[in-house]
PDB file of N, CA and C in Angstrom:
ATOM      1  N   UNK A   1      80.322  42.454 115.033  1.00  0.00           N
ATOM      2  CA  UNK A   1      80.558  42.767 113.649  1.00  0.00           C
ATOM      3  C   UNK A   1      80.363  44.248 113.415  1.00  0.00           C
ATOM      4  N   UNK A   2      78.965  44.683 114.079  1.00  0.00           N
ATOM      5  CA  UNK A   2      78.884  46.022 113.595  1.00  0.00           C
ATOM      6  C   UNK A   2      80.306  46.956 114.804  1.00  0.00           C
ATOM      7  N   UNK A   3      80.854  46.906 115.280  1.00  0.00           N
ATOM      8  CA  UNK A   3      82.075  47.338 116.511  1.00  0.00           C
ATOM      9  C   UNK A   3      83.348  47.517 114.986  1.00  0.00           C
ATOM     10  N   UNK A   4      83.270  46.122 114.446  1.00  0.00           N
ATOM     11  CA  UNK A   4      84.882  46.154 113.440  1.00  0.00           C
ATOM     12  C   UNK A   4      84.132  47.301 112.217  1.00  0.00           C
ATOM     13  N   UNK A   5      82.821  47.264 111.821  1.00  0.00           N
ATOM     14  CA  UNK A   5      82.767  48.410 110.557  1.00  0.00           C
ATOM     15  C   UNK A   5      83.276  49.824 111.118  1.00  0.00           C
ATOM     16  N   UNK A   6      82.657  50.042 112.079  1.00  0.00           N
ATOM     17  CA  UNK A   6      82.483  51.152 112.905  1.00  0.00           C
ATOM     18  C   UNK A   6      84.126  52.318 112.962  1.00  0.00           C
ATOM     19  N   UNK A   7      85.180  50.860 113.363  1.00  0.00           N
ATOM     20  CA  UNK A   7      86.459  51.113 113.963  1.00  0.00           C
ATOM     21  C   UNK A   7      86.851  51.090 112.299  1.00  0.00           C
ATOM     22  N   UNK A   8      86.834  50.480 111.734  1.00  0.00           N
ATOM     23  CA  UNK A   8      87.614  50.553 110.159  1.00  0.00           C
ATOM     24  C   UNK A   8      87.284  51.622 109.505  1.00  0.00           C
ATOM     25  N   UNK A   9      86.123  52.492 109.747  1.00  0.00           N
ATOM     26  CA  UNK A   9      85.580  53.730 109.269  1.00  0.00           C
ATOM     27  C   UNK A   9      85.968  54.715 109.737  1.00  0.00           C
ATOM     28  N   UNK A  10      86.457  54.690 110.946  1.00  0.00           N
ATOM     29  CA  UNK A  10      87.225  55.824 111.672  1.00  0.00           C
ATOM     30  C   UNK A  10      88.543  55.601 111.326  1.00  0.00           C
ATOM     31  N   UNK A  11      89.196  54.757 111.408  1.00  0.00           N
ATOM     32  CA  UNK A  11      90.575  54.187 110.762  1.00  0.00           C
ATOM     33  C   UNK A  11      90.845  54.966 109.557  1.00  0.00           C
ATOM     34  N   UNK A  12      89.870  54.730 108.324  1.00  0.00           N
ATOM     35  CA  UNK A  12      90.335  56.066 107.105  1.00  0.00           C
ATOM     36  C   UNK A  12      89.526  57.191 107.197  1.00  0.00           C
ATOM     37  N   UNK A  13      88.572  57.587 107.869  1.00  0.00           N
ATOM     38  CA  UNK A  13      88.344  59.216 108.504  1.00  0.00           C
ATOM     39  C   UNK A  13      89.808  59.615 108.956  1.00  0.00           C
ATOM     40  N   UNK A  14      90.558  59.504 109.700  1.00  0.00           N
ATOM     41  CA  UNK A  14      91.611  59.790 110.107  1.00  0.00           C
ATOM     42  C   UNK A  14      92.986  60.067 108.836  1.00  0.00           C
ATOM     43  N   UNK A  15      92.885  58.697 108.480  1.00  0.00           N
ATOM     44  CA  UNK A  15      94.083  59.299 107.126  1.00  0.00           C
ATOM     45  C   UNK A  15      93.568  60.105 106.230  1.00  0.00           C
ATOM     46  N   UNK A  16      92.164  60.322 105.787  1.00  0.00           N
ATOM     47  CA  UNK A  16      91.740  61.110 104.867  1.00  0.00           C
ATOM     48  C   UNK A  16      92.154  63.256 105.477  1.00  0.00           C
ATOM     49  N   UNK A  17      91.548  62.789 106.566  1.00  0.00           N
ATOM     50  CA  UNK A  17      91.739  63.925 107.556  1.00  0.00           C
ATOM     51  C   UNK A  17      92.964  64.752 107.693  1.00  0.00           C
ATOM     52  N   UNK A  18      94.108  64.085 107.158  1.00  0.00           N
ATOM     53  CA  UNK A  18      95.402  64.644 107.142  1.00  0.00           C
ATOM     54  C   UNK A  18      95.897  64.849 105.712  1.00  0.00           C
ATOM     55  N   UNK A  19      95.026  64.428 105.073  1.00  0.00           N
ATOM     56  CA  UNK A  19      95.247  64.326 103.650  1.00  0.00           C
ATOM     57  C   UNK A  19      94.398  65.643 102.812  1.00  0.00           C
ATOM     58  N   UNK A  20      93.415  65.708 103.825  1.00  0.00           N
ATOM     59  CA  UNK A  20      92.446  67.182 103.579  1.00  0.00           C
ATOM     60  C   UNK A  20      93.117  68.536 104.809  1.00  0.00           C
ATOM     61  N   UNK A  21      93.875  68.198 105.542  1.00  0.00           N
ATOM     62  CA  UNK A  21      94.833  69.150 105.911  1.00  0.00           C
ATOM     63  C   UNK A  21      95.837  69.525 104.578  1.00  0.00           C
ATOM     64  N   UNK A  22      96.548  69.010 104.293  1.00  0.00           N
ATOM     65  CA  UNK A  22      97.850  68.884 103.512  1.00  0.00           C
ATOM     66  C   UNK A  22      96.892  69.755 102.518  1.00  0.00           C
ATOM     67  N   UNK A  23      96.085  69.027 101.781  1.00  0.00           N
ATOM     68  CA  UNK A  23      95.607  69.997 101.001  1.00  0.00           C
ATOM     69  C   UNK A  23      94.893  71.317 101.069  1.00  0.00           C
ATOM     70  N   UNK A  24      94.503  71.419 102.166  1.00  0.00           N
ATOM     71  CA  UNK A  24      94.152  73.097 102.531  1.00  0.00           C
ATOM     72  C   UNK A  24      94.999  73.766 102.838  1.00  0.00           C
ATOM     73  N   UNK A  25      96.285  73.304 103.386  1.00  0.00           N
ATOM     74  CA  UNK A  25      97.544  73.953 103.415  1.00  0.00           C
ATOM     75  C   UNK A  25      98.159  74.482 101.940  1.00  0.00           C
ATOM     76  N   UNK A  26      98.213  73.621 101.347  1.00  0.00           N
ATOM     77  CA  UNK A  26      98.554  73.773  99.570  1.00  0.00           C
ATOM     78  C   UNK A  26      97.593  74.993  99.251  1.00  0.00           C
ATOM     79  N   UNK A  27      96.731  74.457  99.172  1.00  0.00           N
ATOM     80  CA  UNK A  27      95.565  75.298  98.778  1.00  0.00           C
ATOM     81  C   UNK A  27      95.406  77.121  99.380  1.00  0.00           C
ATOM     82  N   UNK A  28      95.603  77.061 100.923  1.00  0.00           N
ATOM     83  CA  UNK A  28      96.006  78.305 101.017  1.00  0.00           C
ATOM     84  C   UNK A  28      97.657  79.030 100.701  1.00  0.00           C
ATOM     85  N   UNK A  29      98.583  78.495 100.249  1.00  0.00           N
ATOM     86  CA  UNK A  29      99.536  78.852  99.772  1.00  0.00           C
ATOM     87  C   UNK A  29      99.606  78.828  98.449  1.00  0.00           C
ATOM     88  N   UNK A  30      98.685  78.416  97.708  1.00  0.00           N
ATOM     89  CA  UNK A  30      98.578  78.962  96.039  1.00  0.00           C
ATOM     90  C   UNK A  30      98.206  80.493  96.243  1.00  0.00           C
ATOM     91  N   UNK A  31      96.488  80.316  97.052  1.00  0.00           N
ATOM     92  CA  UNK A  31      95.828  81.447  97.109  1.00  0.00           C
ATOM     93  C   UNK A  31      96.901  82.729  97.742  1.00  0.00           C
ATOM     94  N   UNK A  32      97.703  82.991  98.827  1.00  0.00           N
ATOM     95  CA  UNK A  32      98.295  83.462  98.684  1.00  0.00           C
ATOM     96  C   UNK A  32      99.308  84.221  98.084  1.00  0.00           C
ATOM     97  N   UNK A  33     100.134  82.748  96.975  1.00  0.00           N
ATOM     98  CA  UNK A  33     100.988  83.438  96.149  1.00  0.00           C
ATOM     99  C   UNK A  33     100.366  83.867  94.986  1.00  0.00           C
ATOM    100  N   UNK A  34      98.997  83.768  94.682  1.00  0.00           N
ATOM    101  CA  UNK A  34      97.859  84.264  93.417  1.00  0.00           C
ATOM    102  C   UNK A  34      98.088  85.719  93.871  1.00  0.00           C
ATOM    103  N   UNK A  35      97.385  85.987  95.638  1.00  0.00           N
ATOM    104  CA  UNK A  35      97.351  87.348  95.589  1.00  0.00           C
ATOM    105  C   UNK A  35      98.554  88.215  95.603  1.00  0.00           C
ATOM    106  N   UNK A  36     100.112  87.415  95.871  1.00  0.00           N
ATOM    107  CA  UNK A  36     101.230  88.341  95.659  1.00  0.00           C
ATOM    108  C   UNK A  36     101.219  88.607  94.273  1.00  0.00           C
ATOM    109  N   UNK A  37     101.076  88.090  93.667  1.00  0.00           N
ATOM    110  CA  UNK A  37     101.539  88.096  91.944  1.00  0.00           C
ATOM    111  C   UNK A  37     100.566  89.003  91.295  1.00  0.00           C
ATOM    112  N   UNK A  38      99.073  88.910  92.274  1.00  0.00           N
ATOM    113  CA  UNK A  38      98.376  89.908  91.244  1.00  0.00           C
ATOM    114  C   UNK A  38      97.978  91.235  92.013  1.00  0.00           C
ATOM    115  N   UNK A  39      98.352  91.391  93.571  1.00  0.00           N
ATOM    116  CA  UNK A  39      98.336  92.574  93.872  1.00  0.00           C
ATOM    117  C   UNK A  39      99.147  93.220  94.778  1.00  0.00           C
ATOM    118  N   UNK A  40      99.899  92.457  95.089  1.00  0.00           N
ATOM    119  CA  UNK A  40     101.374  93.698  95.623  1.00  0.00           C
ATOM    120  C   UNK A  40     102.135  93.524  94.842  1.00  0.00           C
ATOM    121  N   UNK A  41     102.874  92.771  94.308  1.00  0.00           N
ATOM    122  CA  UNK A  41     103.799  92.698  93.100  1.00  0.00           C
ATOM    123  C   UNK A  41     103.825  93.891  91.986  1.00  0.00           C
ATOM    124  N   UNK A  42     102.333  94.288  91.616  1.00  0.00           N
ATOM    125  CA  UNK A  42     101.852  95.533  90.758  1.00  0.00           C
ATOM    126  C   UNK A  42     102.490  96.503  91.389  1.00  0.00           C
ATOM    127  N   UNK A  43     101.612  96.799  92.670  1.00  0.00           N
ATOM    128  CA  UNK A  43     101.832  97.939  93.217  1.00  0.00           C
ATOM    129  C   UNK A  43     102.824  98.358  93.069  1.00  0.00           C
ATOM    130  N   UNK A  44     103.718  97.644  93.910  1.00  0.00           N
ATOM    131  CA  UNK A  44     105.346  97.693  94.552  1.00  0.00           C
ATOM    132  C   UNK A  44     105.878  98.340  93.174  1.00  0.00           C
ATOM    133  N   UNK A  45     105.761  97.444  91.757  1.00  0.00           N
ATOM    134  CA  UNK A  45     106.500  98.585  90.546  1.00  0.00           C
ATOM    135  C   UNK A  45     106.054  99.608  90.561  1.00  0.00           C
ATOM    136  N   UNK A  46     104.714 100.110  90.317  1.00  0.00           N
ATOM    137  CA  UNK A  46     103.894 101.120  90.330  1.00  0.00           C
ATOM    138  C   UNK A  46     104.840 102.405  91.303  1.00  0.00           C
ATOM    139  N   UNK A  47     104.996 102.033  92.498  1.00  0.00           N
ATOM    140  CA  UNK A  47     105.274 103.132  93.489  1.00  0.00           C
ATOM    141  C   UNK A  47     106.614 103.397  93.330  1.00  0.00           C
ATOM    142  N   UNK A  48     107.787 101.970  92.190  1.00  0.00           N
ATOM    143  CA  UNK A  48     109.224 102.328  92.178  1.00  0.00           C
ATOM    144  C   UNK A  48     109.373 103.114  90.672  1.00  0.00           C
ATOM    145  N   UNK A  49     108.159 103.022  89.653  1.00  0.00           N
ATOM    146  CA  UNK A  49     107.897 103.698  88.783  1.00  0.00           C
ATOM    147  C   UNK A  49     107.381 104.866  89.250  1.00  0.00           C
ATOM    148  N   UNK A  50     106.807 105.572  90.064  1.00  0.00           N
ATOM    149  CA  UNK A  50     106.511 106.784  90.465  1.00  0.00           C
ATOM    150  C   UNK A  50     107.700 107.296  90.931  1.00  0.00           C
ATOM    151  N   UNK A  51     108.222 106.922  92.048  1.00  0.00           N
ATOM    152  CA  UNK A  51     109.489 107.640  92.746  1.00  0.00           C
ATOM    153  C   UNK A  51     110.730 108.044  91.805  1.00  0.00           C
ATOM    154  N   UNK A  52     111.182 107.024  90.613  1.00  0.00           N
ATOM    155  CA  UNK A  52     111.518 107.172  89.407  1.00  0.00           C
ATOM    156  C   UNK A  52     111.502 108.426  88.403  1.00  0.00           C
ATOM    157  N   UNK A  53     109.971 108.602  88.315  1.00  0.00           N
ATOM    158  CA  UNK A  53     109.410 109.692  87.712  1.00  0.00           C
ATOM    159  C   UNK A  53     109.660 111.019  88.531  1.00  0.00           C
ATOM    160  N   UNK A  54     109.364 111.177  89.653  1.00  0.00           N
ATOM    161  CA  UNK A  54     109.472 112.023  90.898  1.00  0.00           C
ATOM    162  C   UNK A  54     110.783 112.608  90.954  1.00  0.00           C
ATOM    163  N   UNK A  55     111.763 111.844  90.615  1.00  0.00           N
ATOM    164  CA  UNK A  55     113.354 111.799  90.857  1.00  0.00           C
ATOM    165  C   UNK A  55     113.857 112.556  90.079  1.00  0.00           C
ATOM    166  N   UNK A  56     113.134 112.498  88.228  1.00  0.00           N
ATOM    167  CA  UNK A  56     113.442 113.322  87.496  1.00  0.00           C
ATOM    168  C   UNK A  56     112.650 114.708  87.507  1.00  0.00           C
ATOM    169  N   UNK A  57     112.237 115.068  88.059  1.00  0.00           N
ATOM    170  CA  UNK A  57     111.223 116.593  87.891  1.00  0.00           C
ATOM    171  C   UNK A  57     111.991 117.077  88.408  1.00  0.00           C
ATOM    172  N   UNK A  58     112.032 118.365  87.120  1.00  0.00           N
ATOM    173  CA  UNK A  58     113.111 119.785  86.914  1.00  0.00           C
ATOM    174  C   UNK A  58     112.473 120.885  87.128  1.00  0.00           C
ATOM    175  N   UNK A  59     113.149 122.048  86.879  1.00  0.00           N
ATOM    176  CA  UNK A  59     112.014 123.237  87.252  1.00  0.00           C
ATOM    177  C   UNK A  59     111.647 123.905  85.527  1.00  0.00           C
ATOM    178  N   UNK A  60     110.577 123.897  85.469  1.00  0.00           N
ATOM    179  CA  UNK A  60     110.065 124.002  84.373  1.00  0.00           C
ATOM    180  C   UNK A  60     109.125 122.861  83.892  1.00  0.00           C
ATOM    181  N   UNK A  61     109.094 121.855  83.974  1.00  0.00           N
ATOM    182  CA  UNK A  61     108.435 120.746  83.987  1.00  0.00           C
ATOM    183  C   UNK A  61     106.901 121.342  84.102  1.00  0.00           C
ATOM    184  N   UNK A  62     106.259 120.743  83.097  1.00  0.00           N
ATOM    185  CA  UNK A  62     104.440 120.934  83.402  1.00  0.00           C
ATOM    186  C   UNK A  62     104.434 119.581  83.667  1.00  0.00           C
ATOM    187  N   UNK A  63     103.182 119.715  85.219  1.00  0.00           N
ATOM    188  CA  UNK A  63     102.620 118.678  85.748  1.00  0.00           C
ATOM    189  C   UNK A  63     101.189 118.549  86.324  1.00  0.00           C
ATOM    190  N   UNK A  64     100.377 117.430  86.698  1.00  0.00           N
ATOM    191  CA  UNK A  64      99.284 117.095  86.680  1.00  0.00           C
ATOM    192  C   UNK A  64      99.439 116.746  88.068  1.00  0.00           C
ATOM    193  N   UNK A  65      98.511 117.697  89.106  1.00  0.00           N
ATOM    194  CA  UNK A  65      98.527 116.957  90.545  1.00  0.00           C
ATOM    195  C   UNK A  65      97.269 115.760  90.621  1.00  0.00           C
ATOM    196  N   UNK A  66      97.161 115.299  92.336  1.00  0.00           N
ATOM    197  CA  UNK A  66      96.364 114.150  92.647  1.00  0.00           C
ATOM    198  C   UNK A  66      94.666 114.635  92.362  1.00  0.00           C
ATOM    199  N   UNK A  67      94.598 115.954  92.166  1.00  0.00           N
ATOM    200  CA  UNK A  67      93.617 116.847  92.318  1.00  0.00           C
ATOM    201  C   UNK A  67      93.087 117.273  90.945  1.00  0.00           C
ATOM    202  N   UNK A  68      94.173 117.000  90.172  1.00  0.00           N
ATOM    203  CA  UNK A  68      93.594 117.347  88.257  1.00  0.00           C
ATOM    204  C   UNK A  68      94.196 118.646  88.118  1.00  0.00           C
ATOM    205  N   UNK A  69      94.734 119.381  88.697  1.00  0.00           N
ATOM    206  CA  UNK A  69      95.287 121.104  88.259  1.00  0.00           C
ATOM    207  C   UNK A  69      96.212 120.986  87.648  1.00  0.00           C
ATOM    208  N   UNK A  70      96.565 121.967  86.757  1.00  0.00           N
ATOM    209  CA  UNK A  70      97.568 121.636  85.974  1.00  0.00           C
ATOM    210  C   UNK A  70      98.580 122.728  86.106  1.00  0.00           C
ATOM    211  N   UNK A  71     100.116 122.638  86.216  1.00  0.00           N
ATOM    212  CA  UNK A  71     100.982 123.441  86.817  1.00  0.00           C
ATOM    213  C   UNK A  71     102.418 123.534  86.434  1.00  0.00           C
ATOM    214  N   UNK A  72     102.945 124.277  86.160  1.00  0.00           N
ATOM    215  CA  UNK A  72     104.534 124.359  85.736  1.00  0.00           C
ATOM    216  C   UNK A  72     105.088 124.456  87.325  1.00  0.00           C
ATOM    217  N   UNK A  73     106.621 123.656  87.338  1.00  0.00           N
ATOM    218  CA  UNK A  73     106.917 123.352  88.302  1.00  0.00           C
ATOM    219  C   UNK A  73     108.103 124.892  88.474  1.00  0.00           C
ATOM    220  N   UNK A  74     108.187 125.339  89.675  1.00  0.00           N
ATOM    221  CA  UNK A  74     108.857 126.883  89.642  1.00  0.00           C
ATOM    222  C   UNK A  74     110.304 126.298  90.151  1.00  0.00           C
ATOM    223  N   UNK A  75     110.374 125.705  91.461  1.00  0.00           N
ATOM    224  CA  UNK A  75     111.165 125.089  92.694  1.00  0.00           C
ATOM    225  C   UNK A  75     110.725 124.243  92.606  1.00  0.00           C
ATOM    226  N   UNK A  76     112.351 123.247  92.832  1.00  0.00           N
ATOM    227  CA  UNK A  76     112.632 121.623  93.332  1.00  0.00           C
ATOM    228  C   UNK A  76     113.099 121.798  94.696  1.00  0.00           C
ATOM    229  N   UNK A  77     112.582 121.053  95.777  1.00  0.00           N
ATOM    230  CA  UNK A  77     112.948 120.886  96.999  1.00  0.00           C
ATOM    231  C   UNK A  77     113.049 119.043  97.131  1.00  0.00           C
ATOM    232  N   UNK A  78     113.926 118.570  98.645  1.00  0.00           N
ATOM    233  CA  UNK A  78     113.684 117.500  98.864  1.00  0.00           C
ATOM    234  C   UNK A  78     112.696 116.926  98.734  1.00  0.00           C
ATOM    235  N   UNK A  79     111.166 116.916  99.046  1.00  0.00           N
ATOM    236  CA  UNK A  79     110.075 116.967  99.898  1.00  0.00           C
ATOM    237  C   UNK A  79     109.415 117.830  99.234  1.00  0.00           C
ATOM    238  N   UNK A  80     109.396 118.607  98.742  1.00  0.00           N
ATOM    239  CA  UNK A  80     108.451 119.777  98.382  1.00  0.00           C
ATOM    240  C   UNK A  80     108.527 120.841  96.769  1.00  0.00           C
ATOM    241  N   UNK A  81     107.519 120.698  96.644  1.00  0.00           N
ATOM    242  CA  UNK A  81     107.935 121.596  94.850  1.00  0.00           C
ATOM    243  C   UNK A  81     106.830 123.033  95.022  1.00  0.00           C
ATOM    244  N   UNK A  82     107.492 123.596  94.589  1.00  0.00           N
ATOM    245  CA  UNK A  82     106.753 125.174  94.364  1.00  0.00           C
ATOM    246  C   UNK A  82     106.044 125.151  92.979  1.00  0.00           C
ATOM    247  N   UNK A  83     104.884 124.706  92.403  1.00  0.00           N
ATOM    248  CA  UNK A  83     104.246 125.107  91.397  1.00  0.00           C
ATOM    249  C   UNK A  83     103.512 126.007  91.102  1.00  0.00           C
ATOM    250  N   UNK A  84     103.243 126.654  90.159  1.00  0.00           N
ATOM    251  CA  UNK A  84     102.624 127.674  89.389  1.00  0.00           C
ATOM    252  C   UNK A  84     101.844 127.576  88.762  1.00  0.00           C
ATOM    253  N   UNK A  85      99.992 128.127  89.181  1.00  0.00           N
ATOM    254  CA  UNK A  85      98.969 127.343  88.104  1.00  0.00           C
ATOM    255  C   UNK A  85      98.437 128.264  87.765  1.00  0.00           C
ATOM    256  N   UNK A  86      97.929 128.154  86.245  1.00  0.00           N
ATOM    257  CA  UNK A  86      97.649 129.540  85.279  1.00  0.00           C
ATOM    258  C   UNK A  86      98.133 130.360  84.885  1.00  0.00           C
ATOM    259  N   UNK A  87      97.710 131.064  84.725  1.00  0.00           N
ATOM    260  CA  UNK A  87      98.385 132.504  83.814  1.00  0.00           C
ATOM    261  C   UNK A  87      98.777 133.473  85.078  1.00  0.00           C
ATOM    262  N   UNK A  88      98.415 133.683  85.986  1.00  0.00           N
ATOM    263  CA  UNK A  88      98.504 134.173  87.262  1.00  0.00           C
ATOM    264  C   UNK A  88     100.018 134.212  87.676  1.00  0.00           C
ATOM    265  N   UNK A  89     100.816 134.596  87.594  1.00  0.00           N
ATOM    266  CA  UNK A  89     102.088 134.581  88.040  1.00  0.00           C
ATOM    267  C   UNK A  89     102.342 134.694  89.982  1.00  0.00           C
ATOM    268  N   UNK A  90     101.064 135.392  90.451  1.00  0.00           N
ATOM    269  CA  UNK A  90     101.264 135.108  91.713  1.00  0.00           C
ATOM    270  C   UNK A  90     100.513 133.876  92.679  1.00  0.00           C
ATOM    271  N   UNK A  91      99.878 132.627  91.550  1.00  0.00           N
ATOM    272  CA  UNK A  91      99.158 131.473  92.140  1.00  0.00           C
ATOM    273  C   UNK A  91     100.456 130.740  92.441  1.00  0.00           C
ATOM    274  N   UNK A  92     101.262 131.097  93.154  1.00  0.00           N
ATOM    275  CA  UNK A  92     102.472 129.891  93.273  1.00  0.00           C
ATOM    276  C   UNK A  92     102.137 129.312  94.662  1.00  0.00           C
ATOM    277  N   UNK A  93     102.291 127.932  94.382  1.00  0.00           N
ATOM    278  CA  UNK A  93     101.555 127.220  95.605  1.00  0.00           C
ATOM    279  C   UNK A  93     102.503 125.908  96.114  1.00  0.00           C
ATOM    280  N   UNK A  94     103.109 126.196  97.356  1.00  0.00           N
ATOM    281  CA  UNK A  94     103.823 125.066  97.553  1.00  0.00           C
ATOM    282  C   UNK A  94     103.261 123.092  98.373  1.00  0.00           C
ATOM    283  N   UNK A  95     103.823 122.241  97.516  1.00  0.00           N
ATOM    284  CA  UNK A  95     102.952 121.094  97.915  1.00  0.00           C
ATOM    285  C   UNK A  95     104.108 120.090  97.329  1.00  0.00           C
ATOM    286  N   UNK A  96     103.495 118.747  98.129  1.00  0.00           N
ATOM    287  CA  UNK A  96     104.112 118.009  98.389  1.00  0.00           C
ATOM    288  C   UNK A  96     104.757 117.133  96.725  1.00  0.00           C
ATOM    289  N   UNK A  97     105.698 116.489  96.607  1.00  0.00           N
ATOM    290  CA  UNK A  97     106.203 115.721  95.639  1.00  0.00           C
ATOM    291  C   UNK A  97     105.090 114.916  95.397  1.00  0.00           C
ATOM    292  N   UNK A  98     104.374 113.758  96.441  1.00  0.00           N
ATOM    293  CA  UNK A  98     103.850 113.077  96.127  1.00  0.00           C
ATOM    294  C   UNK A  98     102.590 112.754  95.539  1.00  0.00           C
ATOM    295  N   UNK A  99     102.301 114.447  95.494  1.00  0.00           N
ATOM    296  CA  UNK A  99     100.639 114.541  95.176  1.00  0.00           C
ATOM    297  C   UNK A  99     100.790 114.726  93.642  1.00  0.00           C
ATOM    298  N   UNK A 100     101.922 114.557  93.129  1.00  0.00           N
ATOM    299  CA  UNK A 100     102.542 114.708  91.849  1.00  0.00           C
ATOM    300  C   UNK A 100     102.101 113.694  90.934  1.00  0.00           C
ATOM    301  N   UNK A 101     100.898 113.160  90.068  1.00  0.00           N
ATOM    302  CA  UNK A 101     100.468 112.159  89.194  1.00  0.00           C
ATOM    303  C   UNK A 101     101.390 111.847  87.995  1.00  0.00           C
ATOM    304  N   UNK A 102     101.019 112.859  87.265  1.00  0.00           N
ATOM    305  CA  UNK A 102     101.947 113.081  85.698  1.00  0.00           C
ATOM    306  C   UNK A 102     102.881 114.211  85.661  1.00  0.00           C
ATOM    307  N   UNK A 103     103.921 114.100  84.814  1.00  0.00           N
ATOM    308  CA  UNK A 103     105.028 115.282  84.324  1.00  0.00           C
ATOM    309  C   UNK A 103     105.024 114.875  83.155  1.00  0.00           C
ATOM    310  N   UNK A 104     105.287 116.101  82.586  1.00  0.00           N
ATOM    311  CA  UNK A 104     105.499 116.304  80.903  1.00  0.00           C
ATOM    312  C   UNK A 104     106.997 117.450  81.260  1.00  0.00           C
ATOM    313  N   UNK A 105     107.678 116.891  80.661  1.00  0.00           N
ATOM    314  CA  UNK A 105     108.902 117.693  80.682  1.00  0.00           C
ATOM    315  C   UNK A 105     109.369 118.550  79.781  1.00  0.00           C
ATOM    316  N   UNK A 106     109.598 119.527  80.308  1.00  0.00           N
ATOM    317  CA  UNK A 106     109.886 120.711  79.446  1.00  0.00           C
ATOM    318  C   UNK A 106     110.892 120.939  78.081  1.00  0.00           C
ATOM    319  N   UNK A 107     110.226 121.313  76.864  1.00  0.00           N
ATOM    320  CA  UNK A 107     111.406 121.314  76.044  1.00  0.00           C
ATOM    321  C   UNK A 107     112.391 122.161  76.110  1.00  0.00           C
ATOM    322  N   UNK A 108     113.940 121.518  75.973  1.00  0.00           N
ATOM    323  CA  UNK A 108     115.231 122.433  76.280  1.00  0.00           C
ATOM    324  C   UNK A 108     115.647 122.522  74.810  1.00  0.00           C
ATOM    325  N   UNK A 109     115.428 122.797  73.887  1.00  0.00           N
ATOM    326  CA  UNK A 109     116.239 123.199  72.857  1.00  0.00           C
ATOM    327  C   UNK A 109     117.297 124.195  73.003  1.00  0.00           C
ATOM    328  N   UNK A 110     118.453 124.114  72.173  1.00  0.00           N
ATOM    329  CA  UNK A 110     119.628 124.814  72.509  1.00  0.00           C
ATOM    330  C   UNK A 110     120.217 125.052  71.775  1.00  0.00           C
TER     331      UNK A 110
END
């Protein structure tokens, strides 16, 4: 008698066992698509909203580097912008697009 409890107890250990697979499978594919939705999904706009922004900088443009300085833009290059910080007309300092935070764009009245 105690042989048939024994074997009938392992009998649903076993189906439960695949049933607590299935659900940790589920379970790590929520958690997954939780973390696409709440942290690359952001990003990814974030960096197509920067390049965006990046795309439009003109020469004249005041901008804010990764560093806090604040700078009128002199030269547009592929890759590279020539800015100008202060009153100093000879602080012109060449650096990369990407270290580029904020632009405020220059007024063109005409």
């Amino acid at each position: 008698m105690y042989n048939f409890i024994v074997l009938a107890g392992e009998a649903t250990e076993g189906a439960t066992g695949n049933g607590n697979l299935l659900l940790l499978v589920v379970q790590i594919g929520i958690l997954g698509a939780l973390l696409y939705f709440m942290l690359i999904r952001p990003q990814k706009k974030q960096q197509k909203r920067m390049q965006a922004l990046l795309s439009t900088l003109e020469k004249g443009d005041s901008v804010v580097t990764t560093s806090g300085f604040y700078g009128v833009v002199i030269d547009v290059m592929d890759e590279v912008v020539i800015v100008e910080f202060g009153n100093n007309k000879n602080c012109r300092i060449p650096m990369k697009k990407g270290s580029i935070t904020e632009i405020e764009k220059a007024n063109k009245e005409s």
